[in-house]
Protein backbone atom coordinates (compact mmCIF):
# COMPACT_ATOMS: atom_id res chain seq x y z
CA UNK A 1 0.00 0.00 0.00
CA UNK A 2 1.22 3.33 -0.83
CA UNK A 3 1.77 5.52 2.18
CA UNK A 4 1.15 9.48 1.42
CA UNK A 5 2.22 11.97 4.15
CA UNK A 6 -1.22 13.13 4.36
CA UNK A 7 -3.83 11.42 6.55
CA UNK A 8 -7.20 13.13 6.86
CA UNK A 9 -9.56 11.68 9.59
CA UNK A 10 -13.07 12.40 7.94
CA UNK A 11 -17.21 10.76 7.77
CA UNK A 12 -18.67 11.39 4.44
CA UNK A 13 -21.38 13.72 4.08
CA UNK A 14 -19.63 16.24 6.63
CA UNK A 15 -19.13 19.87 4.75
CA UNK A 16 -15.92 20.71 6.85
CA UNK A 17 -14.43 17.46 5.49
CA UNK A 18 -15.59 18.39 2.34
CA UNK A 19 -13.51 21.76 2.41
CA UNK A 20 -10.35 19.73 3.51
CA UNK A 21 -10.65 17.24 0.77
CA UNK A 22 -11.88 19.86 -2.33
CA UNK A 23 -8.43 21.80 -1.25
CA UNK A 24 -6.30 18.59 -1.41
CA UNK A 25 -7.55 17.69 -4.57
CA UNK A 26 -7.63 21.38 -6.08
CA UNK A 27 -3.53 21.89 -4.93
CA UNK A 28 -3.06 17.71 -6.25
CA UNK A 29 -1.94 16.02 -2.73
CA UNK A 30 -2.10 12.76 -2.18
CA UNK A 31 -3.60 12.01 0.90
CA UNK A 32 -4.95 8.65 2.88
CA UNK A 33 -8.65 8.81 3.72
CA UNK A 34 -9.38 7.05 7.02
CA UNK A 35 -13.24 6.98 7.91
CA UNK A 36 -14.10 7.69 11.34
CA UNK A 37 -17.20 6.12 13.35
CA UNK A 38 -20.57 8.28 13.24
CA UNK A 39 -20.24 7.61 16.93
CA UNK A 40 -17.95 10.27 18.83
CA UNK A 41 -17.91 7.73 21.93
CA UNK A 42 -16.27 5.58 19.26
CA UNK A 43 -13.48 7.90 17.75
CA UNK A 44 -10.65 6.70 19.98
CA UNK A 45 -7.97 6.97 17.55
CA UNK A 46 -8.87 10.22 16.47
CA UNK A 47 -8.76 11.39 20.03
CA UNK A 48 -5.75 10.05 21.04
CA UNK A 49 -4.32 12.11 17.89
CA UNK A 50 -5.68 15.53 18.45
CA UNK A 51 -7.45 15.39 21.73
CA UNK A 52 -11.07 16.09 20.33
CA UNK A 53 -13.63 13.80 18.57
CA UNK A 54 -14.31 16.53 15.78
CA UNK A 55 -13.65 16.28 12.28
CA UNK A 56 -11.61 16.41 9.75
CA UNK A 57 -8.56 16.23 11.48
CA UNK A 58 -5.25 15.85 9.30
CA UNK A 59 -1.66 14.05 10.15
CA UNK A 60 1.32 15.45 8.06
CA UNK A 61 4.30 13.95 8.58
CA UNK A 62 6.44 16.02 5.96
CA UNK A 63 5.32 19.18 8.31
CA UNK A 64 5.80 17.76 11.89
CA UNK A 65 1.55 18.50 11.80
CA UNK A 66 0.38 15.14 14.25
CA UNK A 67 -3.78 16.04 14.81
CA UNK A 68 -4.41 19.10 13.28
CA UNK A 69 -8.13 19.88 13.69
CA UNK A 70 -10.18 22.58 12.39
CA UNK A 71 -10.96 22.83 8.18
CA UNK A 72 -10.06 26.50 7.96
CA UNK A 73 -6.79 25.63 9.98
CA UNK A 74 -6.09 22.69 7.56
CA UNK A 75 -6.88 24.41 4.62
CA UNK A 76 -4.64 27.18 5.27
CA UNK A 77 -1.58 24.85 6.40
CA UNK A 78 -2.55 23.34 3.10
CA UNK A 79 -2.76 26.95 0.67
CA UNK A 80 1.17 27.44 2.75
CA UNK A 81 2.69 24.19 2.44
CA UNK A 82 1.23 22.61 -0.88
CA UNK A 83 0.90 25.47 -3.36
């Protein structure tokens, strides 16, 4: 499997997610989509990343980024880093 520096924590049909994911495929990044429960009681791993059960929440290891949450923080680490 090909491992991309990019993980983004997301559940389909959430707009923030959305945002994160139209911006990774407008700047071309390859990224690794991991689904997260519906469930917040049952987001463990995306807790134990960036201490909330929101998402999307992104891991880039090229940037040192380990949980980032927030879509307009993403997206702008994105527009700085990826352009």
């Amino acid at each position: 499997m090909l491992m991309s520096d990019i993980i983004l924590y997301e559940l389909p049909g959430c707009p923030y997610c959305a945002k994160v994911i139209n911006k990774l495929e407008e700047l071309g990044v390859e990224y690794e989509s991991r689904t997260v429960p519906r469930s917040h009681s049952k987001r463990t791993e995306v807790k134990e990343i960036s201490g909330q059960t929101g998402v999307p929440v992104i891991i880039d290891e090229a940037h040192d980024i380990h949980g980032m949450a927030e879509s307009d923080d993403i997206v702008a680490h994105l527009e700085k880093h990826y352009v």
